[in-house]
C-alpha atoms as a PDB file:
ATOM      1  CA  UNK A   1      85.404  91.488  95.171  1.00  0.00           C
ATOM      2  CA  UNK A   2      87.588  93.747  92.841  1.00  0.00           C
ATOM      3  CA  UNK A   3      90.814  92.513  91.845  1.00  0.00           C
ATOM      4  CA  UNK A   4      94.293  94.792  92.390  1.00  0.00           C
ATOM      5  CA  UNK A   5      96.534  93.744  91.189  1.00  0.00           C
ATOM      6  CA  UNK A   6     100.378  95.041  93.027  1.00  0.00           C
ATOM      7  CA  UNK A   7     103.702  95.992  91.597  1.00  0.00           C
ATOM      8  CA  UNK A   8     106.109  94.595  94.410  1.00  0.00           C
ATOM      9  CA  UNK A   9     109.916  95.621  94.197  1.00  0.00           C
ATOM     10  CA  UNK A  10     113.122  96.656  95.840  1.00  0.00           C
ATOM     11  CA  UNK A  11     116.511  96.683  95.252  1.00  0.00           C
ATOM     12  CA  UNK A  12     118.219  97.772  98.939  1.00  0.00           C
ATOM     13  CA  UNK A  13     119.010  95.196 101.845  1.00  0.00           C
ATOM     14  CA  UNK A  14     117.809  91.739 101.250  1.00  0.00           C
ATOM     15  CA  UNK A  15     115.354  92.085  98.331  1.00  0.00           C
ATOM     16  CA  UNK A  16     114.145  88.131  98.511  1.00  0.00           C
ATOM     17  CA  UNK A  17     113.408  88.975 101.879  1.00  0.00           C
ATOM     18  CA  UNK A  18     111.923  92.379 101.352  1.00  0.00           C
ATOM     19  CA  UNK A  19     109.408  90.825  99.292  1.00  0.00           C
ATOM     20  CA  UNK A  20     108.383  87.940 101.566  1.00  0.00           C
ATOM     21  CA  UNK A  21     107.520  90.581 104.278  1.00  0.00           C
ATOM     22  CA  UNK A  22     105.477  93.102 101.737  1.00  0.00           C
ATOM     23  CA  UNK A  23     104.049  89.773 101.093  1.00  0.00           C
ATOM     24  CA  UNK A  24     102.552  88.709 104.648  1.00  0.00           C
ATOM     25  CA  UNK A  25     102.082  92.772 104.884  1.00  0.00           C
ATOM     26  CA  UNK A  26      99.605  92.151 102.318  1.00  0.00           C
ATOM     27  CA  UNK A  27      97.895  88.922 103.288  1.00  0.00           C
ATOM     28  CA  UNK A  28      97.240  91.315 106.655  1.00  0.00           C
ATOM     29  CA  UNK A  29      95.205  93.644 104.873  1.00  0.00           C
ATOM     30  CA  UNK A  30      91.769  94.055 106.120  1.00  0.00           C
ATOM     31  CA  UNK A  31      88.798  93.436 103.827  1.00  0.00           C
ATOM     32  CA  UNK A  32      91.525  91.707 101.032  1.00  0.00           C
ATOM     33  CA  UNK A  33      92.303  88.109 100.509  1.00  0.00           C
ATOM     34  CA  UNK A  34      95.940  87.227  98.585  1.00  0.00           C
ATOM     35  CA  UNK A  35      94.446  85.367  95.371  1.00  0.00           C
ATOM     36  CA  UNK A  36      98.025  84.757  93.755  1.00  0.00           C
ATOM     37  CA  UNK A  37     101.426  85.541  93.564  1.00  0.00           C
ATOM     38  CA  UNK A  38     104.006  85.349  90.881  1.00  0.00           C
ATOM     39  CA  UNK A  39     107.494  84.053  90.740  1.00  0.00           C
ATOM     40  CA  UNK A  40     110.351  86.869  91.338  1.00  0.00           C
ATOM     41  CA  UNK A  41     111.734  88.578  88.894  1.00  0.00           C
ATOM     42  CA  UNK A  42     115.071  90.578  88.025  1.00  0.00           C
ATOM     43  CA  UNK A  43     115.338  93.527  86.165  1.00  0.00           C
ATOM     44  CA  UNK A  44     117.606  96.456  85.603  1.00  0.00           C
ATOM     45  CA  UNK A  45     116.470  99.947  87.697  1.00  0.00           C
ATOM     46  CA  UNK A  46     113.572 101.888  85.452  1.00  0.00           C
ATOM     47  CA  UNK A  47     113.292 103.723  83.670  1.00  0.00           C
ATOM     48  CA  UNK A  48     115.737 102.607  80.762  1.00  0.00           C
ATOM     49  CA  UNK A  49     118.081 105.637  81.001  1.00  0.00           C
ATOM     50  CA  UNK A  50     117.993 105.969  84.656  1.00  0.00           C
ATOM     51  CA  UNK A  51     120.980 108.278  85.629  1.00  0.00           C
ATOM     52  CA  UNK A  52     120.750 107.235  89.320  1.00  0.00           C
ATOM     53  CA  UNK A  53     123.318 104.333  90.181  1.00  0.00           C
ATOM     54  CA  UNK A  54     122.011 101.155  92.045  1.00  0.00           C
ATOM     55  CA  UNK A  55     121.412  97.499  92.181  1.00  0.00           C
ATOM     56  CA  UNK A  56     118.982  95.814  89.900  1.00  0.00           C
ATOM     57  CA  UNK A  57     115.226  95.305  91.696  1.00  0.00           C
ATOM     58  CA  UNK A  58     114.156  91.911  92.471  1.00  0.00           C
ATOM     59  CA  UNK A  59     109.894  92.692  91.167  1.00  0.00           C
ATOM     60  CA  UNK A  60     107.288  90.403  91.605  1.00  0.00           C
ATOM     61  CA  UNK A  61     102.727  91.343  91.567  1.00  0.00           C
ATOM     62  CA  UNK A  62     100.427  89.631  94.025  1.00  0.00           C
ATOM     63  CA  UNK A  63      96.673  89.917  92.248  1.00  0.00           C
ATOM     64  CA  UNK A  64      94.986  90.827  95.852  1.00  0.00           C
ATOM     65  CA  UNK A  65      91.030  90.396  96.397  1.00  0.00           C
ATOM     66  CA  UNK A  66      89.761  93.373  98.034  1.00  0.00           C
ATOM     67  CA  UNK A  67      87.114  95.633  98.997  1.00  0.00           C
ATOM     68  CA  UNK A  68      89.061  98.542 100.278  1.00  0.00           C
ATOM     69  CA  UNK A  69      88.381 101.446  98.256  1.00  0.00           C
ATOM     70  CA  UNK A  70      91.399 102.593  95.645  1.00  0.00           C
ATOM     71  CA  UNK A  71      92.531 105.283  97.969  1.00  0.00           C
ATOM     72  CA  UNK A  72      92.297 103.263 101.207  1.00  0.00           C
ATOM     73  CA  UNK A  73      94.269 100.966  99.824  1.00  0.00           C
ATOM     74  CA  UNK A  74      97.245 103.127  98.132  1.00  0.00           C
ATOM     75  CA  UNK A  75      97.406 104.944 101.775  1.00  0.00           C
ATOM     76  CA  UNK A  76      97.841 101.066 103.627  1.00  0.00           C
ATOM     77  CA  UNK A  77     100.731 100.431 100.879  1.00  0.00           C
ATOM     78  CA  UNK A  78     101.865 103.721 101.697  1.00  0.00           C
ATOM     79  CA  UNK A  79     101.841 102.730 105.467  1.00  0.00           C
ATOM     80  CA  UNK A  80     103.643  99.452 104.477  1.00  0.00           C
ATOM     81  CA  UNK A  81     106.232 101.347 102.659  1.00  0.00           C
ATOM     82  CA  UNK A  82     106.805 103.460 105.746  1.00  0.00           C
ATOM     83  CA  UNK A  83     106.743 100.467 108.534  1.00  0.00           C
ATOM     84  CA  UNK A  84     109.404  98.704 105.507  1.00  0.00           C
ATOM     85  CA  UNK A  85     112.015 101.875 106.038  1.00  0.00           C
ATOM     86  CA  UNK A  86     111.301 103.064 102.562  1.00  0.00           C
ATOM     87  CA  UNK A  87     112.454 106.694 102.295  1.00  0.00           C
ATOM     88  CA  UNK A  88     111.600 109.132  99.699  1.00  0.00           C
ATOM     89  CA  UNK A  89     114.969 110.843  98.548  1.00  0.00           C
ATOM     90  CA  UNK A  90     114.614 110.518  94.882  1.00  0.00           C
ATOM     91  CA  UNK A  91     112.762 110.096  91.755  1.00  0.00           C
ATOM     92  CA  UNK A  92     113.523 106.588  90.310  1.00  0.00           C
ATOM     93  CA  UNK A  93     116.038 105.505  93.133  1.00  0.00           C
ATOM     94  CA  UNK A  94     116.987 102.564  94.957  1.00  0.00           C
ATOM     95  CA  UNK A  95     114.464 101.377  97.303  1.00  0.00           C
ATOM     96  CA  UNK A  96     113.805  99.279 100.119  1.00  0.00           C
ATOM     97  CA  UNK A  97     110.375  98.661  98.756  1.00  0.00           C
ATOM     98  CA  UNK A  98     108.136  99.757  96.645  1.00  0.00           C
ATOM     99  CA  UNK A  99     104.076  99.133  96.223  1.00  0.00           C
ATOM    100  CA  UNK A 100     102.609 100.291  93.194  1.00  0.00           C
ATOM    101  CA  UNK A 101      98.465  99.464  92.173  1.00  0.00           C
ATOM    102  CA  UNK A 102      98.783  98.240  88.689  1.00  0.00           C
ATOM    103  CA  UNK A 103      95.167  98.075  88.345  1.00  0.00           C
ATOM    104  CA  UNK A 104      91.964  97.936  90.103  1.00  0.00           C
ATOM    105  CA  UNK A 105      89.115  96.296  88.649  1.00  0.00           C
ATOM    106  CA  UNK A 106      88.675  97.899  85.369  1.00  0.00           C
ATOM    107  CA  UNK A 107      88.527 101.461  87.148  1.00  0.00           C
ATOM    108  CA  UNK A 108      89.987 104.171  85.467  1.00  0.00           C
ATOM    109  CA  UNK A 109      91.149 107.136  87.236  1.00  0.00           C
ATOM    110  CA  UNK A 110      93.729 110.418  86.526  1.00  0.00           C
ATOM    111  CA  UNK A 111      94.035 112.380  89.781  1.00  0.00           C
ATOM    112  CA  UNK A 112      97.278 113.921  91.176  1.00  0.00           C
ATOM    113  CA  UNK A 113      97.766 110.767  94.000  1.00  0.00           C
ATOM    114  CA  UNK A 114      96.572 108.038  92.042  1.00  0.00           C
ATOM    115  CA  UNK A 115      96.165 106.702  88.116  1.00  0.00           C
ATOM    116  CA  UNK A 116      94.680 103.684  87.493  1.00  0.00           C
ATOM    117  CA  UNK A 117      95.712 101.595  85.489  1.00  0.00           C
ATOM    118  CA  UNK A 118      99.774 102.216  86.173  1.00  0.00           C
ATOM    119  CA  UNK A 119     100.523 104.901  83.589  1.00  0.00           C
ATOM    120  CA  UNK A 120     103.646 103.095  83.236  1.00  0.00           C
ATOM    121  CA  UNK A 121     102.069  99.411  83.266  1.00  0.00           C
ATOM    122  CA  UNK A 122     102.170  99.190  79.314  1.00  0.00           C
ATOM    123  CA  UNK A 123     106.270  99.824  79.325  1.00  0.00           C
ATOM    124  CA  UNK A 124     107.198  97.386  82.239  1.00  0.00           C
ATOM    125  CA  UNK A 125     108.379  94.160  81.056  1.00  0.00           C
ATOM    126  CA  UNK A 126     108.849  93.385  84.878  1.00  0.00           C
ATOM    127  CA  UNK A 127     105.360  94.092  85.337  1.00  0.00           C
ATOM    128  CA  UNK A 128     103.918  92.609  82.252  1.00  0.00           C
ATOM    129  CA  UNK A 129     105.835  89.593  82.136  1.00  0.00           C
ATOM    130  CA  UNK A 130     104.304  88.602  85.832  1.00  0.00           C
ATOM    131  CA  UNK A 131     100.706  89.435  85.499  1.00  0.00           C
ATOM    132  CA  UNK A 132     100.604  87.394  81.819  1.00  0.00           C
ATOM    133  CA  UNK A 133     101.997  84.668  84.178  1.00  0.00           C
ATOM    134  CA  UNK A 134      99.382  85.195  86.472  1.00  0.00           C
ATOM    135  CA  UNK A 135      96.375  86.294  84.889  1.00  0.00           C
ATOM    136  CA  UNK A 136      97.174  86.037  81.335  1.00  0.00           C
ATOM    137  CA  UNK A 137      93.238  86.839  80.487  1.00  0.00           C
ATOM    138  CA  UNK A 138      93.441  89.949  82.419  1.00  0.00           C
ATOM    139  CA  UNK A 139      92.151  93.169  80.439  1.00  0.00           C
ATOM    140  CA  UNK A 140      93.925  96.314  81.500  1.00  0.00           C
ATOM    141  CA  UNK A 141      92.752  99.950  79.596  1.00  0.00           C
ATOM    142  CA  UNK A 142      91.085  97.392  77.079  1.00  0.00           C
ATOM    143  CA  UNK A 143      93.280  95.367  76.158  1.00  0.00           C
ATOM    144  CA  UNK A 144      94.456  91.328  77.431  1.00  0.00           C
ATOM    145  CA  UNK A 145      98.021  91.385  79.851  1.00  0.00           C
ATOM    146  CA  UNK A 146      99.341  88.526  76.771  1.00  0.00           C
ATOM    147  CA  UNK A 147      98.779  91.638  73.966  1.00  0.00           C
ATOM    148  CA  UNK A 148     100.528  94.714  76.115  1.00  0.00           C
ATOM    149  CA  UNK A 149     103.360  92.488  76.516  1.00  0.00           C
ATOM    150  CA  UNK A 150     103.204  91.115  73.107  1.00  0.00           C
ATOM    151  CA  UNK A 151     103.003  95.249  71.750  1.00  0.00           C
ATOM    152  CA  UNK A 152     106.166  95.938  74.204  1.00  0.00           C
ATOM    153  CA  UNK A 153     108.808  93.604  72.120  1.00  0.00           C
ATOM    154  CA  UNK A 154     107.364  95.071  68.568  1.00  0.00           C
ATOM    155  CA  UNK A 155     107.562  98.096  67.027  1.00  0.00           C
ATOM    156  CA  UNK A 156     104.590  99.735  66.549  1.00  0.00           C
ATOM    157  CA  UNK A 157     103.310 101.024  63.224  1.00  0.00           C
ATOM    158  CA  UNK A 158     101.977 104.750  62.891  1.00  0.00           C
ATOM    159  CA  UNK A 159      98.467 103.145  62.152  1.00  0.00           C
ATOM    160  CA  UNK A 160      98.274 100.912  64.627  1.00  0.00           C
ATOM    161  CA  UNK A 161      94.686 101.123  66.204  1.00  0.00           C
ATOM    162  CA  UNK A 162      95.260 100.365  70.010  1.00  0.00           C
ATOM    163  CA  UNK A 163      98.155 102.266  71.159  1.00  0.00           C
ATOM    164  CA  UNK A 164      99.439 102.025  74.639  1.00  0.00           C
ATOM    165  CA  UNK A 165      97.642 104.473  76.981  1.00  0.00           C
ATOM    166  CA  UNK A 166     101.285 107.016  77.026  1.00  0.00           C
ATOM    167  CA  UNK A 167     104.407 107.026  74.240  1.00  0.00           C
ATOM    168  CA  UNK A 168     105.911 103.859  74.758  1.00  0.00           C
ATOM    169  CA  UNK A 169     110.518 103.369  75.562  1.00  0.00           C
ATOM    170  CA  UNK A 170     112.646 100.647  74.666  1.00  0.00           C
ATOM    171  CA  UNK A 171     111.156  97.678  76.607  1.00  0.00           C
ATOM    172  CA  UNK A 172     113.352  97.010  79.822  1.00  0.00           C
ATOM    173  CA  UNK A 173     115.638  93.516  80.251  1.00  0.00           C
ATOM    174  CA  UNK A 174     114.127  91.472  82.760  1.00  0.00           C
ATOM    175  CA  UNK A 175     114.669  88.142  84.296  1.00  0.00           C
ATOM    176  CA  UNK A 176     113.097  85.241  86.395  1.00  0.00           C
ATOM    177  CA  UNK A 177     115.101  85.209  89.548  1.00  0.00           C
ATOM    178  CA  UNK A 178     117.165  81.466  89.849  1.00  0.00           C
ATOM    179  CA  UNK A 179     116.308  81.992  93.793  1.00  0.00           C
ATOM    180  CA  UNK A 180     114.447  82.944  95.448  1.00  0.00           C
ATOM    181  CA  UNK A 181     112.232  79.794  94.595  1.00  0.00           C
ATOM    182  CA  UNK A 182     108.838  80.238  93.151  1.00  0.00           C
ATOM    183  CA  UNK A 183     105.866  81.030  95.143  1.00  0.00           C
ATOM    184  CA  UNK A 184     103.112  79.361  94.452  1.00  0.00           C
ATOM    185  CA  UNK A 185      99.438  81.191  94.987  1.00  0.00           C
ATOM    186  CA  UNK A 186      98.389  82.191  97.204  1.00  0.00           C
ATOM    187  CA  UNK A 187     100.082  81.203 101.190  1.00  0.00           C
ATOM    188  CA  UNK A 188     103.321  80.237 100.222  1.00  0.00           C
ATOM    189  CA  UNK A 189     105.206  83.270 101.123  1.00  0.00           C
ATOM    190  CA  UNK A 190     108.228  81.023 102.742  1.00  0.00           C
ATOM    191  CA  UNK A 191     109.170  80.063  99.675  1.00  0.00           C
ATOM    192  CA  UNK A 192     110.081  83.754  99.134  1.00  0.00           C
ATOM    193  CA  UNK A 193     112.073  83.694 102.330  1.00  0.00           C
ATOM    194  CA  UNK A 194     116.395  83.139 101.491  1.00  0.00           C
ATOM    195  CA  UNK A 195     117.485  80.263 103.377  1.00  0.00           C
END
């Protein structure tokens, strides 16, 4: 079965338990199995120069087993969004939620709905920093998790022969949450749940 791995976030309402609910939204999926599930982590709003004012996003990435195709499965996150009260107003603003596919497999793809990997996965310390965690061996657009996250806190020479897949930004802060608790792979969504 493919792996996907998801970019889980929000920022509006009760983040800790916006997460634990994406999370059982995702153990629901037909056709997928929840393989693991990384500890939360807090960042400031992305991108780095973000003019939109808001609370910093509480992120975390579930690796999912699945044999829904790419675009089946971006339109049942979309659908999980929706049932979640996410609203589209604006570009890079707050969010109840927010369900991104990192990567699938080792498919690449550039159409108008859907890129895969992230085109964005190579500047996201709050992405990087949990799938290292959780698949440190992973390769994503040819390259191990461990090196883009290694190639996000160095500059990068003119010569270097593997740049990231876009121009790379300042990398973003991020942090491991103190709470929620950890969640450990791949049932334990309680442990997401605030007290």
């Amino acid at each position: 079965m493919p792996l996907a791995c998801i970019g889980i976030g929000s920022n509006q309402g009760d983040p800790p338990a916006q997460l634990a609910t994406a999370l059982k939204h995702l153990q629901a999926l037909p056709h997928s199995q929840l393989d693991r599930v990384s500890r939360p982590h807090r960042s400031p709003p992305w991108p780095p120069d973000n003019p939109v004012q808001q609370a910093d996003f509480l992120n975390a990435v579930a690796g999912l087993q699945t044999t829904l195709a790419p675009d089946d499965l971006l339109a049942r996150l979309q659908q999980i969004e929706q049932q979640m009260g996410r609203v589209r107003r604006q570009k890079w603003g707050p969010r109840t939620i927010d369900l991104d596919i990192l990567c699938y497999g080792q498919h690449r793809r550039n159409s108008p709905h859907l890129q895969l990997p992230h085109p964005h996965f190579h500047r996201r310390a709050f992405v990087l920093q949990p799938l290292a965690e959780l698949y440190p061996d992973l390769r994503i657009a040819g390259h191990p998790v461990t090196s883009w996250l290694t190639r996000l806190h160095r500059p990068q020479p003119k010569d270097d022969p593997a740049p990231p897949p876009s121009s790379t930004s300042p990398p973003t802060r991020t942090t491991i949450a103190s709470s929620p608790k950890p969640c450990s792979p791949p049932a334990a969504t309680a442990a997401m749940t605030p007290r």
